[in-house]
C-alpha atoms as a PDB file:
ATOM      1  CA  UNK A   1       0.000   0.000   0.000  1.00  0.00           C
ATOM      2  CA  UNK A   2       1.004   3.740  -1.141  1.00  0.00           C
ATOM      3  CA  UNK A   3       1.203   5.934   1.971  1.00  0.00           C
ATOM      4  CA  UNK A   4      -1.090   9.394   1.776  1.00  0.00           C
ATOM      5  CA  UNK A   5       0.346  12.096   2.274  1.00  0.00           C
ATOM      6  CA  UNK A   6      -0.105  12.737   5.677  1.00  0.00           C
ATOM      7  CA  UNK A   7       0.755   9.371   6.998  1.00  0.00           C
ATOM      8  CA  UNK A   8       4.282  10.227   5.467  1.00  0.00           C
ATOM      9  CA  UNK A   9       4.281  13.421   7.437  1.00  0.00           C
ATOM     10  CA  UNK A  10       2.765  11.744  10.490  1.00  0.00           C
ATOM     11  CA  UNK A  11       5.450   8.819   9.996  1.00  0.00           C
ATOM     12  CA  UNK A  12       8.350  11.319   9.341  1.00  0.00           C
ATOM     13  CA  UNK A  13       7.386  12.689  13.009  1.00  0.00           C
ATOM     14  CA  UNK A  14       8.085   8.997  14.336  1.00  0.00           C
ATOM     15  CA  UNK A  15      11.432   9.161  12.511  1.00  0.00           C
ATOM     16  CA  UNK A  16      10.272   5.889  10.616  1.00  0.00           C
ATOM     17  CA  UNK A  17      10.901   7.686   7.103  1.00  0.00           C
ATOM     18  CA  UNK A  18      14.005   9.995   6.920  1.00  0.00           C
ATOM     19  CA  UNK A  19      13.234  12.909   4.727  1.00  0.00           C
ATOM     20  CA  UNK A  20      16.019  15.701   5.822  1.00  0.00           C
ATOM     21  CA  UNK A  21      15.555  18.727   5.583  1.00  0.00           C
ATOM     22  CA  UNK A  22      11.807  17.975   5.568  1.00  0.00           C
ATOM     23  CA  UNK A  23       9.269  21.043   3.514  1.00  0.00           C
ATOM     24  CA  UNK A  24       5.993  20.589   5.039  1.00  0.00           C
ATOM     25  CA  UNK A  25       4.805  22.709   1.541  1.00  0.00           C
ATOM     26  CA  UNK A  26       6.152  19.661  -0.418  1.00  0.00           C
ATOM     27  CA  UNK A  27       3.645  16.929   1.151  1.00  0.00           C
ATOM     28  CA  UNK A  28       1.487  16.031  -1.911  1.00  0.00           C
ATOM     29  CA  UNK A  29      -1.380  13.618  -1.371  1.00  0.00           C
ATOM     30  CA  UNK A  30       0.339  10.136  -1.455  1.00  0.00           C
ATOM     31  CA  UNK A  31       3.530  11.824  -2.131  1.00  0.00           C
ATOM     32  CA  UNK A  32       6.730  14.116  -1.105  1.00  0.00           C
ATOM     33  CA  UNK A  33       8.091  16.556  -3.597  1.00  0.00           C
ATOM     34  CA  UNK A  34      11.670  16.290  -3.791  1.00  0.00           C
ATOM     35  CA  UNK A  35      14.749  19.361  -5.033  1.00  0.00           C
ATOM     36  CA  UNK A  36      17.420  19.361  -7.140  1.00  0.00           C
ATOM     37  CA  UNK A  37      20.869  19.485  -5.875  1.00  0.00           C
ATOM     38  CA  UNK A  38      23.202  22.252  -6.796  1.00  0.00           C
ATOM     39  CA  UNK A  39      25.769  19.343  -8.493  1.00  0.00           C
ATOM     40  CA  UNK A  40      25.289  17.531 -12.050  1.00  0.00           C
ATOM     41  CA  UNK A  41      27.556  14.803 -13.135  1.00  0.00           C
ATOM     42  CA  UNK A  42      27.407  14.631 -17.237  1.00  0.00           C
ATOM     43  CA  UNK A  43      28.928  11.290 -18.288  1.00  0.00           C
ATOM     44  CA  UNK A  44      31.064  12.316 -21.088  1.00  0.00           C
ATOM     45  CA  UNK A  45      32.035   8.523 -22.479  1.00  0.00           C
ATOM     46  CA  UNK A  46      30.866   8.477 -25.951  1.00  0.00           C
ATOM     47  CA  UNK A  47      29.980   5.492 -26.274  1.00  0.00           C
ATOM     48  CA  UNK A  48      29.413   4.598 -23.071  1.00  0.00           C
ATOM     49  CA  UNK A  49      30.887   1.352 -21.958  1.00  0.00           C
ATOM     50  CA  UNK A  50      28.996  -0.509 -19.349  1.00  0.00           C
ATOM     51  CA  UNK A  51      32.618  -2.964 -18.473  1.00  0.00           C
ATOM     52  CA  UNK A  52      34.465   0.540 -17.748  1.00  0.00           C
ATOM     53  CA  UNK A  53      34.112   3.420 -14.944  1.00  0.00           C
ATOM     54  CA  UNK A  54      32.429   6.250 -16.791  1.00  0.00           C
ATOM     55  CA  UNK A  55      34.638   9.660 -17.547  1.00  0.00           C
ATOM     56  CA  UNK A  56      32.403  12.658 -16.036  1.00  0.00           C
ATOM     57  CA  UNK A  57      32.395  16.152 -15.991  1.00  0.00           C
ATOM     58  CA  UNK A  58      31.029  17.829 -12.590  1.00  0.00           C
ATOM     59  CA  UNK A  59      28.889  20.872 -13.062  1.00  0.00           C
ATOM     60  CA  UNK A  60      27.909  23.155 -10.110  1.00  0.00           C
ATOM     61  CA  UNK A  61      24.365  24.514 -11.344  1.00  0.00           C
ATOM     62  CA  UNK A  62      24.677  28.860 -10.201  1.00  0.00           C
ATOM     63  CA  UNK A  63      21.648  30.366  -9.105  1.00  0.00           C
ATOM     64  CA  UNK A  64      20.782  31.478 -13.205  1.00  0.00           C
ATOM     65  CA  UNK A  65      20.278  27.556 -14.022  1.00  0.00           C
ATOM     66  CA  UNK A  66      21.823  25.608 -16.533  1.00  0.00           C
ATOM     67  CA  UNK A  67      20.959  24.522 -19.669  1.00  0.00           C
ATOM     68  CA  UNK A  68      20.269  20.796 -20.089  1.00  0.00           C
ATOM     69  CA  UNK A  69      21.243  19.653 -23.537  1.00  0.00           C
ATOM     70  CA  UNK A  70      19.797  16.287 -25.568  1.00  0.00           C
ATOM     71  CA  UNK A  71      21.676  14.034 -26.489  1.00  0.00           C
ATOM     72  CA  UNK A  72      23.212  14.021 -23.136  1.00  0.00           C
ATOM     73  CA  UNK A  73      23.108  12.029 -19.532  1.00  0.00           C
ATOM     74  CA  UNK A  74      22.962  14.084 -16.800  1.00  0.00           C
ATOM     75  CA  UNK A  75      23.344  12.362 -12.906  1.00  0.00           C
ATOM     76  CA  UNK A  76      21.740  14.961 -10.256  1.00  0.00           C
ATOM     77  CA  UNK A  77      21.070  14.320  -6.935  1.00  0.00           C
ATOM     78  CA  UNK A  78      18.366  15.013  -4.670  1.00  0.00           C
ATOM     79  CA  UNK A  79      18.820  17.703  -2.278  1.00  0.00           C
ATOM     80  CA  UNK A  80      17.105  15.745   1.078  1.00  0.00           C
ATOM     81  CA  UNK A  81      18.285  12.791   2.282  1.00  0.00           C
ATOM     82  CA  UNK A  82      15.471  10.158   1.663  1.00  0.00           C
ATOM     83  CA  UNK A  83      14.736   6.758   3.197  1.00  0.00           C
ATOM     84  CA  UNK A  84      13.501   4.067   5.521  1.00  0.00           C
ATOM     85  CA  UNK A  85      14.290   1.143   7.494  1.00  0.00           C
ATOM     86  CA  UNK A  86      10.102   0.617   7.131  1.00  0.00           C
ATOM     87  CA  UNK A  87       8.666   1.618   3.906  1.00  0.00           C
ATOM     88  CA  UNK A  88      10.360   1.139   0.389  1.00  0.00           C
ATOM     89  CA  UNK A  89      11.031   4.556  -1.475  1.00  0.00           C
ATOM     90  CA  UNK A  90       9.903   5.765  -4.810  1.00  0.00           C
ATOM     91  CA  UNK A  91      11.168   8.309  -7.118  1.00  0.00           C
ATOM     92  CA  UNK A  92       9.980   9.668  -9.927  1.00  0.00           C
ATOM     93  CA  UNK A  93       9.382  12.752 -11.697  1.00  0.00           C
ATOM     94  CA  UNK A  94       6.565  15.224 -11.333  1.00  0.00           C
ATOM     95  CA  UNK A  95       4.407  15.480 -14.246  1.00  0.00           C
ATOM     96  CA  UNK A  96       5.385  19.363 -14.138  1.00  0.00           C
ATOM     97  CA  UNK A  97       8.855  18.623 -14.854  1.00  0.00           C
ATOM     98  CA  UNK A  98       8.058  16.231 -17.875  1.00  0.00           C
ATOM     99  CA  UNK A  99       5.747  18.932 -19.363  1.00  0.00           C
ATOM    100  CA  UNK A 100       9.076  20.356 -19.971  1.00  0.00           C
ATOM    101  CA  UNK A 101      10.587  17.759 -21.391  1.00  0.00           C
ATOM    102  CA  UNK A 102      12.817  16.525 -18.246  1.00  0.00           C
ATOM    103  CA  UNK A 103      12.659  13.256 -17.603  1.00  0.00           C
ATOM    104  CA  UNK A 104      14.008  12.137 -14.136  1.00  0.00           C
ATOM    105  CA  UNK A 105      13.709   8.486 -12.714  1.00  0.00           C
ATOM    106  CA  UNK A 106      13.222   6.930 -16.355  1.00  0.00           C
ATOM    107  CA  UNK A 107      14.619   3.135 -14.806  1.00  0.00           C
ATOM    108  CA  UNK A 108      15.911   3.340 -11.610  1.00  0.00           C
ATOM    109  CA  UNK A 109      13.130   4.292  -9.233  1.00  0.00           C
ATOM    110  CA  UNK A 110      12.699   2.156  -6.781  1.00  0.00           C
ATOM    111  CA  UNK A 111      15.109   2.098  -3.716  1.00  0.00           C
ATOM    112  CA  UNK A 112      15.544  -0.337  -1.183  1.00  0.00           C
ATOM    113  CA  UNK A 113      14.500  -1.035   2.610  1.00  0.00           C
ATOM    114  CA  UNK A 114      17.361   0.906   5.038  1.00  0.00           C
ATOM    115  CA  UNK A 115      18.848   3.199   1.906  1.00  0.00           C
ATOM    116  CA  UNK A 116      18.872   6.322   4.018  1.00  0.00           C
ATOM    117  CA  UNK A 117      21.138   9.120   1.431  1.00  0.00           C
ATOM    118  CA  UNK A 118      20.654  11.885  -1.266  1.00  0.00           C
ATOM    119  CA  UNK A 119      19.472   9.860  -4.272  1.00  0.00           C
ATOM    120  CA  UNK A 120      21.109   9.889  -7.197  1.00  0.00           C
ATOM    121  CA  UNK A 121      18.901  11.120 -10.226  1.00  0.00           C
ATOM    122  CA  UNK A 122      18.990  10.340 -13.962  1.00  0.00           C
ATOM    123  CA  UNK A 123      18.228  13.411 -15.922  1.00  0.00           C
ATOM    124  CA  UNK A 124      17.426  13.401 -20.297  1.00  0.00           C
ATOM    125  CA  UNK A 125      15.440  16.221 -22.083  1.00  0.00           C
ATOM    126  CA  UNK A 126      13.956  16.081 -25.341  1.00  0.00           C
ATOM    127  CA  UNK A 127      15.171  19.815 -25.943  1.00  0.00           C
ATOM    128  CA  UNK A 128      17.215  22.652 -23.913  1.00  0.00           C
ATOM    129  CA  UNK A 129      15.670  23.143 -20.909  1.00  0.00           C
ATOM    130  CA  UNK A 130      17.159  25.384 -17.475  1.00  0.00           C
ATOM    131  CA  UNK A 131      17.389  23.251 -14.716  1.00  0.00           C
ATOM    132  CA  UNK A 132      18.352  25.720 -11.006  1.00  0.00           C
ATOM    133  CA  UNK A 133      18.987  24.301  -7.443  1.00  0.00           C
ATOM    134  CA  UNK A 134      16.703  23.617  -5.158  1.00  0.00           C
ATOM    135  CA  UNK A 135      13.846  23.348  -7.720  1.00  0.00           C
ATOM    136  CA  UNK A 136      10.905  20.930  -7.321  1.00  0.00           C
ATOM    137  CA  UNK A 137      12.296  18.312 -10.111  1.00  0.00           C
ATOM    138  CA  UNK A 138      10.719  14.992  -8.658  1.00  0.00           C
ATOM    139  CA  UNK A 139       8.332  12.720  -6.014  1.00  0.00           C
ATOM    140  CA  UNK A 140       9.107   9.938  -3.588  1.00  0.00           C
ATOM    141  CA  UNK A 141       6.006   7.653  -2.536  1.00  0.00           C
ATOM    142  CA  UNK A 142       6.615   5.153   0.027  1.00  0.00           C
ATOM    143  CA  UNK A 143       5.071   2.115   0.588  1.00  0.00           C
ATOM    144  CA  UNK A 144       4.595  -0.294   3.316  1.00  0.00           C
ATOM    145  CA  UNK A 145       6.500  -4.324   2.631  1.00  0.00           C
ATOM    146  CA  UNK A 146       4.833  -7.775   2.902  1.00  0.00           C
ATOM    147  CA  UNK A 147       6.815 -10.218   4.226  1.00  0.00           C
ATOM    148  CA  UNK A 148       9.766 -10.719   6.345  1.00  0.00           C
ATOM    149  CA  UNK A 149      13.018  -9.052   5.692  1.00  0.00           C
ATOM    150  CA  UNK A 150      16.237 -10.441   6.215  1.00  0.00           C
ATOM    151  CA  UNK A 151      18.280  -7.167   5.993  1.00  0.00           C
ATOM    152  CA  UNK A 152      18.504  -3.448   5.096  1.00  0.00           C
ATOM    153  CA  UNK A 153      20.284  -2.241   2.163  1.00  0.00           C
ATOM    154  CA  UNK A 154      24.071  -2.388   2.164  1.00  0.00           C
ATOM    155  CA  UNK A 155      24.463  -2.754  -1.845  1.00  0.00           C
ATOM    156  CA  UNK A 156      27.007  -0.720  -3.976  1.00  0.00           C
ATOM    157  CA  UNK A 157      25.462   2.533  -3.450  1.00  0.00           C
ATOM    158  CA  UNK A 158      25.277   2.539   0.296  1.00  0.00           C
ATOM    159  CA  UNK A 159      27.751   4.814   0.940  1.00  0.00           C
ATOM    160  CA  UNK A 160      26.944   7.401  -1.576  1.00  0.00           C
ATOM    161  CA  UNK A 161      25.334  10.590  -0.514  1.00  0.00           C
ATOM    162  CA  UNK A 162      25.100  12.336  -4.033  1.00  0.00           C
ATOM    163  CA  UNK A 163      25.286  11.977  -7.879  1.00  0.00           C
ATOM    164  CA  UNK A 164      26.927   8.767  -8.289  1.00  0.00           C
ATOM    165  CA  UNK A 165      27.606   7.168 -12.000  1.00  0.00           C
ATOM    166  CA  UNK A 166      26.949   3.830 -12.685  1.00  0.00           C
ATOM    167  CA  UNK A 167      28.986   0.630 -10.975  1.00  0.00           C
ATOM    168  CA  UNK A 168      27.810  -2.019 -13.010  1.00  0.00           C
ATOM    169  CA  UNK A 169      31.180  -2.357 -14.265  1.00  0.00           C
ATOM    170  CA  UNK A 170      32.090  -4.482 -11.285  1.00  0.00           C
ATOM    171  CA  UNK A 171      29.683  -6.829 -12.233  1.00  0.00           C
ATOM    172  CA  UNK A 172      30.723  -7.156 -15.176  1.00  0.00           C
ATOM    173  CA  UNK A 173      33.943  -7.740 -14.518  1.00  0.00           C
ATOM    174  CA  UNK A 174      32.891 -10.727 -11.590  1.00  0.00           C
ATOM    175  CA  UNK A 175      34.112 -13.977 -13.106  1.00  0.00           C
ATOM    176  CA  UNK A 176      31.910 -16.924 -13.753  1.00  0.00           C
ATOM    177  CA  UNK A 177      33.132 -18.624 -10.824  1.00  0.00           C
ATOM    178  CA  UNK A 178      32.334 -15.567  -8.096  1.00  0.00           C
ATOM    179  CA  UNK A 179      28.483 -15.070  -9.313  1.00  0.00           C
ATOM    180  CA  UNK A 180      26.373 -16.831  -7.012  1.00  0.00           C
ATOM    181  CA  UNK A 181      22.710 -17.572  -7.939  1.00  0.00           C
END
């Protein structure tokens, strides 16, 4: 079940969902608006090679924006710090955003029981569009679990705390022998 709201307010005030610094103004009804952080990566491998680190180029978005380009994959970050040992996050964008032409949260928008961080957030546009820090860019439902679980989240991207490019390369690079199924 999708919390409302005001049950993540209500459960944000029992410090069972970590949303930090917490907007009261951003509590949708079965949603939390979340910002933009002031830091971009754009991954400037062309192509890009899933068995290798990607090259990046760090942009620090001033308070007159930047211009998001197409063509191009942009890695934000969300300003809060988001999570829960008790509900499973959501992100995606808002449908304000993707009137633009933004898309945030295209694949990758479901995090994981205990992942407590600044999210890292996959940005495309269909044409140049200003992005600025600190704006409104996306929304994080959470929702309650079924079933018993074994342990929190200590994957890859634990210890990350903003934009963060891809690590798949170390799977790729596991041998047959060290991939357990």
């Amino acid at each position: 079940m999708i919390l409302t709201g005001q049950e993540i307010k209500k459960q944000v005030a029992l410090k069972r969902i970590h949303i930090s610094p917490f907007i009261k103004n951003n509590i949708n009804p079965n949603s939390y608006n979340y910002c933009l952080a002031s830091e971009l990566l754009e991954i400037i491998d062309n192509p890009i090679d899933p068995k290798s680190e990607q090259q990046f180029r760090k942009i620090q978005i001033s308070e007159e924006g930047y211009v998001l380009q197409p063509g191009h994959l942009y890695l934000g970050s969300t300003m809060e710090e988001i999570g829960s040992d008790y509900y499973v996050t959501s992100l995606i964008g808002r449908s304000s955003v993707g009137r633009l032409g933004i898309f945030v949260q295209i694949t990758a928008d479901l995090g994981h029981l205990g992942a407590k961080h600044r999210w890292t957030l996959e940005l495309k546009v269909v044409q140049p569009v200003i992005c600025y820090p600190g704006m409104k860019i996306g929304q994080v439902s959470f929702w309650s679990v079924k079933g018993e679980t074994k342990q929190l989240y200590q994957g890859k991207y634990a210890e990350y705390s903003s934009a963060h490019r891809s690590e798949i390369h170390r799977e790729l690079s596991l041998t047959t022998n060290e991939i357990t199924l």
